[in-house]
C-alpha atoms as a PDB file:
ATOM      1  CA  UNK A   1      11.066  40.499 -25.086  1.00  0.00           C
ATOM      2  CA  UNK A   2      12.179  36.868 -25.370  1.00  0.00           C
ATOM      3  CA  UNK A   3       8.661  35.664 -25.344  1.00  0.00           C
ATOM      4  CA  UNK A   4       7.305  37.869 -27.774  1.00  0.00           C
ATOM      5  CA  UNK A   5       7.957  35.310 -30.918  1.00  0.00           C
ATOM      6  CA  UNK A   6       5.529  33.128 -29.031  1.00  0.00           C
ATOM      7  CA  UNK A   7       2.990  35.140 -27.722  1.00  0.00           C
ATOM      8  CA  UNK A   8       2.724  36.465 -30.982  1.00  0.00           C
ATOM      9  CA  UNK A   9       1.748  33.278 -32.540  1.00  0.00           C
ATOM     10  CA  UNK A  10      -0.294  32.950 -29.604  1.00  0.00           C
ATOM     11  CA  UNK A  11      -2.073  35.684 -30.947  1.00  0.00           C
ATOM     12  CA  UNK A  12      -2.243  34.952 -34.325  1.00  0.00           C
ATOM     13  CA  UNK A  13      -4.345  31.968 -33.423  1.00  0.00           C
ATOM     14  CA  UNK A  14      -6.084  33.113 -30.487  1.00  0.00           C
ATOM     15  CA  UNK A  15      -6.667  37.152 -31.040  1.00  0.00           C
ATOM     16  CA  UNK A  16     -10.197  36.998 -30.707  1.00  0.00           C
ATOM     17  CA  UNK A  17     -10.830  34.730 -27.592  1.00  0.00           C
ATOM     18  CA  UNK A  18      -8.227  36.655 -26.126  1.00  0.00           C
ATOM     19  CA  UNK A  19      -9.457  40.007 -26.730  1.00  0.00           C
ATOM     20  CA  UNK A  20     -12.649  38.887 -25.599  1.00  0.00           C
ATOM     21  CA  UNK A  21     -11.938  36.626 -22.098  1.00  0.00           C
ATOM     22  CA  UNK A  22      -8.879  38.281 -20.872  1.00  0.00           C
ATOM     23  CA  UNK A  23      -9.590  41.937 -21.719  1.00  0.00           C
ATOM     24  CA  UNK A  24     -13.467  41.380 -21.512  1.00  0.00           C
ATOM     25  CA  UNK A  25     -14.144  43.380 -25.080  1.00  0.00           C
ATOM     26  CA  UNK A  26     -16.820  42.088 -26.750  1.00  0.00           C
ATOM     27  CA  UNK A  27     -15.736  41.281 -30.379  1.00  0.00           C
ATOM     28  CA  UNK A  28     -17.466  40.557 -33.464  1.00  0.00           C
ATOM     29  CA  UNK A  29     -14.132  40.709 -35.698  1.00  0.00           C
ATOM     30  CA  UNK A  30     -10.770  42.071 -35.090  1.00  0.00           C
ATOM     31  CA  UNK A  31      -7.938  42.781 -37.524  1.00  0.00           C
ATOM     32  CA  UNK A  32      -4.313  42.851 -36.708  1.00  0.00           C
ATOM     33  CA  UNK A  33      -2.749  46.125 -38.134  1.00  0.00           C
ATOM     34  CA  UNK A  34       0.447  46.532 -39.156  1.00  0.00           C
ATOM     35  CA  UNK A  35       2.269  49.954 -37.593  1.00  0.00           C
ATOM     36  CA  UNK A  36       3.480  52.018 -40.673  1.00  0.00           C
ATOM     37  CA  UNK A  37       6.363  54.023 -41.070  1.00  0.00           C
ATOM     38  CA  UNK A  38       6.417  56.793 -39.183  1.00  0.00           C
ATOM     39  CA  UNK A  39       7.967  60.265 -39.481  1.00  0.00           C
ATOM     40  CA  UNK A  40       9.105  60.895 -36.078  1.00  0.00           C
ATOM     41  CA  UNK A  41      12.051  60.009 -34.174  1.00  0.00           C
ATOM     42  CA  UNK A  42      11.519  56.730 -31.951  1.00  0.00           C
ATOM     43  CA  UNK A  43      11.702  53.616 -33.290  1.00  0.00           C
ATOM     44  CA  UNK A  44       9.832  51.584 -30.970  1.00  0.00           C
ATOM     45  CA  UNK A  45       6.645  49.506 -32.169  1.00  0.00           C
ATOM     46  CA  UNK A  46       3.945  48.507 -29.842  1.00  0.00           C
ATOM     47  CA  UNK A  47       3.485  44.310 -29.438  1.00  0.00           C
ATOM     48  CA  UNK A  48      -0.166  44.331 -30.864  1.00  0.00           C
ATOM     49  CA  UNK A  49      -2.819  46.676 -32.557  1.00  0.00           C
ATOM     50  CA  UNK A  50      -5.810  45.889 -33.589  1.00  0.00           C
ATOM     51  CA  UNK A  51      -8.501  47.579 -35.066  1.00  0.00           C
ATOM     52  CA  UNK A  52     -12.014  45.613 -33.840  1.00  0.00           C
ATOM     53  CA  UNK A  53     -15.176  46.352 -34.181  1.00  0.00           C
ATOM     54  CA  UNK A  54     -17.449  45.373 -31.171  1.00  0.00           C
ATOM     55  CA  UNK A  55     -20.946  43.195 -31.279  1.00  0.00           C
ATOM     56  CA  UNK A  56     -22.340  46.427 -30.836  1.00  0.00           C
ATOM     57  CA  UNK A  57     -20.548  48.195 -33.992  1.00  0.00           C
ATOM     58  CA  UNK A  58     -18.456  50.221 -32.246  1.00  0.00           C
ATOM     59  CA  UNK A  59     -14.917  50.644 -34.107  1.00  0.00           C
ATOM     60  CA  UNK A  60     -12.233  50.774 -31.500  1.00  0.00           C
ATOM     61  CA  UNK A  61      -8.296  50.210 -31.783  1.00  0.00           C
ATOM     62  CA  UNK A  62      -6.821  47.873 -28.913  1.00  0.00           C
ATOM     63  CA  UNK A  63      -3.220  48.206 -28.215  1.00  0.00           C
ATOM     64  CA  UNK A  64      -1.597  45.581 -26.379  1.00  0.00           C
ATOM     65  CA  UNK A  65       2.161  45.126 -24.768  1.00  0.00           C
ATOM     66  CA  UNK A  66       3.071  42.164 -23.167  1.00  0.00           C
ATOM     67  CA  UNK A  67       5.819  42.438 -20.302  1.00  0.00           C
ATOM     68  CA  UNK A  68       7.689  40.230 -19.098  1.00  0.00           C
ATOM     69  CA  UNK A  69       8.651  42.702 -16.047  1.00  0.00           C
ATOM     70  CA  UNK A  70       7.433  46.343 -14.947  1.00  0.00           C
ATOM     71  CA  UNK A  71       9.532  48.279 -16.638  1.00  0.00           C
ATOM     72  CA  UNK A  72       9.391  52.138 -15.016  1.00  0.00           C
ATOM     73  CA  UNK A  73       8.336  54.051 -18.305  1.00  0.00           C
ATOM     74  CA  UNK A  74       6.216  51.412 -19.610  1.00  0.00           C
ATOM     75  CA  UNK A  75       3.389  53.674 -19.001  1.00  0.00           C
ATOM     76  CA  UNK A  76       5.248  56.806 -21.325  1.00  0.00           C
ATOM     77  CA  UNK A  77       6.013  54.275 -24.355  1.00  0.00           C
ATOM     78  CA  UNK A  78       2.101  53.133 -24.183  1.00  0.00           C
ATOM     79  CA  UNK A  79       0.883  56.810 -24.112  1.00  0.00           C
ATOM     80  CA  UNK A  80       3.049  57.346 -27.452  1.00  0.00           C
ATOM     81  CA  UNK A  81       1.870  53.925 -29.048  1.00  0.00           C
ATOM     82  CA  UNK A  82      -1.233  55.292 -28.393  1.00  0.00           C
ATOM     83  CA  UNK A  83      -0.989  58.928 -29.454  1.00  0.00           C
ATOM     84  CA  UNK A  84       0.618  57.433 -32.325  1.00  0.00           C
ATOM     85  CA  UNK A  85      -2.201  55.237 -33.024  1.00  0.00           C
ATOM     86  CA  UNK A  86      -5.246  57.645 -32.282  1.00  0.00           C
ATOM     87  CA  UNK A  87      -4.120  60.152 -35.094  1.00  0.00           C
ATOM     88  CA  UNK A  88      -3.512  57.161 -37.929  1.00  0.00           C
ATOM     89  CA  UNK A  89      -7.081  55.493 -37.276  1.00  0.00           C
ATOM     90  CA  UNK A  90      -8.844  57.981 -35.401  1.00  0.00           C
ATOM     91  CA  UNK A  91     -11.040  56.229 -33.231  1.00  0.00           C
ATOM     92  CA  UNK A  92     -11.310  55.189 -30.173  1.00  0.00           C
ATOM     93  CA  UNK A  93      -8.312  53.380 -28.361  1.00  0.00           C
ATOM     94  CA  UNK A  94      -7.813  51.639 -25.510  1.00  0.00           C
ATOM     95  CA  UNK A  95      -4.257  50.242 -24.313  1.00  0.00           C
ATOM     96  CA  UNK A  96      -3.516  47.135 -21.883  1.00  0.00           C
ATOM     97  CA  UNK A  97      -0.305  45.853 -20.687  1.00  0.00           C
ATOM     98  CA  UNK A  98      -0.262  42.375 -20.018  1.00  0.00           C
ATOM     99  CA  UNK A  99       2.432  41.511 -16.803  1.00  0.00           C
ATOM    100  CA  UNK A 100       3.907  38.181 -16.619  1.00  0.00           C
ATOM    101  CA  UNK A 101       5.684  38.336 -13.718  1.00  0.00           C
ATOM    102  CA  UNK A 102       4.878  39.872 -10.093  1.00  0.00           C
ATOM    103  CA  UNK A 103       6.009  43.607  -9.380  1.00  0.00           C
ATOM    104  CA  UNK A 104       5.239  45.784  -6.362  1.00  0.00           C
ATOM    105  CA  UNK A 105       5.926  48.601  -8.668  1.00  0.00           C
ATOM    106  CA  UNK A 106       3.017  48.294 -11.585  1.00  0.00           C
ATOM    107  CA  UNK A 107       0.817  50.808 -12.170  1.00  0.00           C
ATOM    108  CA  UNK A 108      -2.308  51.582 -14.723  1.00  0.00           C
ATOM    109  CA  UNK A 109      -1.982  54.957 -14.133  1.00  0.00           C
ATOM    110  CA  UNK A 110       0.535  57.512 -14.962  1.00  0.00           C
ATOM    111  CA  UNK A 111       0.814  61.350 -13.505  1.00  0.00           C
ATOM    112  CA  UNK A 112       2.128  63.852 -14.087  1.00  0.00           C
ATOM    113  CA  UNK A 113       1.756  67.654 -13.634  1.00  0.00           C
ATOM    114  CA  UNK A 114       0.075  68.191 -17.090  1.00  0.00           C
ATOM    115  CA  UNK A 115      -1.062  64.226 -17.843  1.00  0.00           C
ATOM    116  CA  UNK A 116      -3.138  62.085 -16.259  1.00  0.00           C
ATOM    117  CA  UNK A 117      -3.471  58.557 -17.939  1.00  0.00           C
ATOM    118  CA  UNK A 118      -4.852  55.017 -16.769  1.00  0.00           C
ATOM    119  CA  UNK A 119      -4.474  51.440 -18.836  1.00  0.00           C
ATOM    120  CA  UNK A 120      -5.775  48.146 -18.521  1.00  0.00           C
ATOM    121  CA  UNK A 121      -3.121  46.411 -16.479  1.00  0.00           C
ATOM    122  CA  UNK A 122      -3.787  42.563 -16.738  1.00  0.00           C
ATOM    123  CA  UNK A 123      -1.328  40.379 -13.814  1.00  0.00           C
ATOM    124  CA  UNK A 124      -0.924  37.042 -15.717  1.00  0.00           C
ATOM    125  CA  UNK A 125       0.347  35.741 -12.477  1.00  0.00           C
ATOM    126  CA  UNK A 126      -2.235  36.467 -10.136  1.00  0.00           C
ATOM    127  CA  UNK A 127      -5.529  34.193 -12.536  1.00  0.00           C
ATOM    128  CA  UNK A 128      -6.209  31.418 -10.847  1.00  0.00           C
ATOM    129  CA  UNK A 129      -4.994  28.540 -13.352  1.00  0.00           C
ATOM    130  CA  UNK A 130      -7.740  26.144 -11.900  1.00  0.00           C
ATOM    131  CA  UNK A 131     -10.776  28.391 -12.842  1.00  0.00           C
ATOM    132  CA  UNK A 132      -8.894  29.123 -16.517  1.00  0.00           C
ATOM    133  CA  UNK A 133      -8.767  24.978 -16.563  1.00  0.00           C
ATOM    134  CA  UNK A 134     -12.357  24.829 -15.364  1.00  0.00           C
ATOM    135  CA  UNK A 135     -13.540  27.661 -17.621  1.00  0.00           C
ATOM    136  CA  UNK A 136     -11.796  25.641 -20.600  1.00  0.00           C
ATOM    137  CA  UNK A 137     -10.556  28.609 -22.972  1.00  0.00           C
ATOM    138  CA  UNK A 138      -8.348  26.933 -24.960  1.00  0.00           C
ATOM    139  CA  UNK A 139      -6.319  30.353 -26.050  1.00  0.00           C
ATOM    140  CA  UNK A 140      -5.703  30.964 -22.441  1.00  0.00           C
ATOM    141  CA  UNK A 141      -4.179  27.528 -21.744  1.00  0.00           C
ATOM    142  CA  UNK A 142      -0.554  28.022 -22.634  1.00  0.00           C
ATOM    143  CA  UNK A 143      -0.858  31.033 -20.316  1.00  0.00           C
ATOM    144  CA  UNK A 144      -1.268  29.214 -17.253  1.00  0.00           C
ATOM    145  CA  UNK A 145       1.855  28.568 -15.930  1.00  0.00           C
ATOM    146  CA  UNK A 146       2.508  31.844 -15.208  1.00  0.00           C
ATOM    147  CA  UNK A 147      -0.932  32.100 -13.464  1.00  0.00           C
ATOM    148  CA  UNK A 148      -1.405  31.204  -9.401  1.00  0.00           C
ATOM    149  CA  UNK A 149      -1.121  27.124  -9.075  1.00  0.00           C
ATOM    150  CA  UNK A 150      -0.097  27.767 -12.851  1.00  0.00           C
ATOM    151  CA  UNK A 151       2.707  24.861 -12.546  1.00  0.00           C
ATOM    152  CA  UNK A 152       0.800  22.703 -10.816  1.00  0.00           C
ATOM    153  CA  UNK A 153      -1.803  22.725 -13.645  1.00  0.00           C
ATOM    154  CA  UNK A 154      -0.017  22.678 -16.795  1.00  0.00           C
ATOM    155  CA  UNK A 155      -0.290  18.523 -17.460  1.00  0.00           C
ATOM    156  CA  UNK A 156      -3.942  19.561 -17.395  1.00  0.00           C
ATOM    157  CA  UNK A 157      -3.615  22.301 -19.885  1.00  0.00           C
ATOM    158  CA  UNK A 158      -1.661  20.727 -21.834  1.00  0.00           C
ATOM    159  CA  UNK A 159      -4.196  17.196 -21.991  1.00  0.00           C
ATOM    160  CA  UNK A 160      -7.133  19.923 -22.939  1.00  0.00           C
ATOM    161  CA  UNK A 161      -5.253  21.217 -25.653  1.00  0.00           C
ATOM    162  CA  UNK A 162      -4.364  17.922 -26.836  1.00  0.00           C
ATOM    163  CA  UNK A 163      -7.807  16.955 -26.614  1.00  0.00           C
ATOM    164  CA  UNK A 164      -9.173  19.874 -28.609  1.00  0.00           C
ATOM    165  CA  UNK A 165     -10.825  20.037 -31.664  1.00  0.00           C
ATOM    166  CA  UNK A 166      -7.912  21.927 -33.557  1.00  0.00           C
ATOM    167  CA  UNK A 167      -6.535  21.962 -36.131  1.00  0.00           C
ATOM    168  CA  UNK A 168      -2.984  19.975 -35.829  1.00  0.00           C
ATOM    169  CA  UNK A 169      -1.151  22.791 -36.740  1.00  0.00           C
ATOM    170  CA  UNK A 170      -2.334  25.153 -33.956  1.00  0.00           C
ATOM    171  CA  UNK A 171      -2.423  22.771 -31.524  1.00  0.00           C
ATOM    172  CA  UNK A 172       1.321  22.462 -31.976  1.00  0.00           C
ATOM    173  CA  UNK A 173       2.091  26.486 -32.141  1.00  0.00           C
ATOM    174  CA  UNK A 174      -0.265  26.353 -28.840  1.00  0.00           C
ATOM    175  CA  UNK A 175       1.919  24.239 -27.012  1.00  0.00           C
ATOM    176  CA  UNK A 176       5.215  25.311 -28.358  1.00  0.00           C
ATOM    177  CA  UNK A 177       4.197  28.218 -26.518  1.00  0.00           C
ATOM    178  CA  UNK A 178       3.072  26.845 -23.553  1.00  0.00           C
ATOM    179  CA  UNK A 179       6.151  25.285 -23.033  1.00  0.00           C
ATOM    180  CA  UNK A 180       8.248  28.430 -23.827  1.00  0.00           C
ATOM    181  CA  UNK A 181       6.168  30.045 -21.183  1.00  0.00           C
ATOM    182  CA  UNK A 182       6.942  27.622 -18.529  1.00  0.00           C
ATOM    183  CA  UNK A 183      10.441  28.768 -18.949  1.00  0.00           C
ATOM    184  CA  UNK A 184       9.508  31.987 -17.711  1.00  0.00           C
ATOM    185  CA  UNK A 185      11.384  32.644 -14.086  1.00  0.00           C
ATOM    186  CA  UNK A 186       8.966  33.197 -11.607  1.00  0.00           C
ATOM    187  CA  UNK A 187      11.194  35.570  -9.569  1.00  0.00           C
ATOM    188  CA  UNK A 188      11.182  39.341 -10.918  1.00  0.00           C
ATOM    189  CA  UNK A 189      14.247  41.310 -10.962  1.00  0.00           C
ATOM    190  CA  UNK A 190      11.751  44.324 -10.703  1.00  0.00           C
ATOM    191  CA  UNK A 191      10.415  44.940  -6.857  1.00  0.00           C
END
């Protein structure tokens, strides 16, 4: 939850790119959408929607959590963002959580004896930092501490992003963020 101010503006630079390398949609445009007020009685929000249409046309909606540990319901309060969402945009939607630290316990699927539901389950921390380096995504830069040799890497990130061709402004909320992810503990409270 800490690092959700900074993600955020992560993804208010880097939406697309992300959308596109780390959960391998193919985008032509997305749009951030902003949960409404709902009628029902939780209160809890998912980290990011959007609604993007693929290079093929295809609307879908994309809901996205980012987790700093496994958390055991995670996989209930992702099937409600996403009943949630499927009935306000009715089309298609697909749900990741992104882990930042190591667990023994994640899943991407959830059972039950009526439900059977599987997510995208991306593990930030096992990437290989080198081959993000190599690759040279810029969005997925400030990521890489958290990723495998992820420590060991991050002058190098940090030069490329330096480097880059953006604008002054991002490169700045880039490695603000970078440098709030470093701060992330490496060992999990969750087994």
């Amino acid at each position: 939850m800490k690092y959700d101010v900074a993600l955020k503006e992560l993804f208010r630079h880097c939406s697309e790119a992300i959308l596109r390398r780390l959960l391998d949609i193919p985008v032509a445009e997305s749009i951030l959408l902003e949960e409404r007020p709902q009628e029902t009685t939780s209160l809890r929000r998912s980290d990011f929607a959007f609604l993007v249409t693929r290079e093929d046309g295809e609307r879908i909606l994309v809901i996205i959590e980012f987790q700093t540990d496994w958390h055991p319901d995670m996989a209930l309060r992702l099937l409600e963002y996403r009943t949630r969402h499927k009935l306000n945009e009715k089309v298609e939607v697909y749900t990741f959580v992104i882990l930042l630290r190591p667990s023994t316990i994640a899943s991407e699927l959830y059972e039950d004896a009526e439900v059977r539901y599987r997510f995208g389950l991306i593990r930030i921390y096992e990437m290989d930092a080198a081959e993000v380096i190599e690759e040279g995504t810029l969005c997925l830069l400030p990521m890489t501490p958290l990723m495998r040799h992820g420590l060991e890497m991050a002058r190098e990130a940090e030069r490329l992003i330096v480097e880059s061709d953006l604008a002054l402004e991002v490169k700045g909320d880039i490695l603000t963020t970078m440098t709030l992810l470093i701060m992330v503990p490496k060992n999990s409270t969750t087994s």
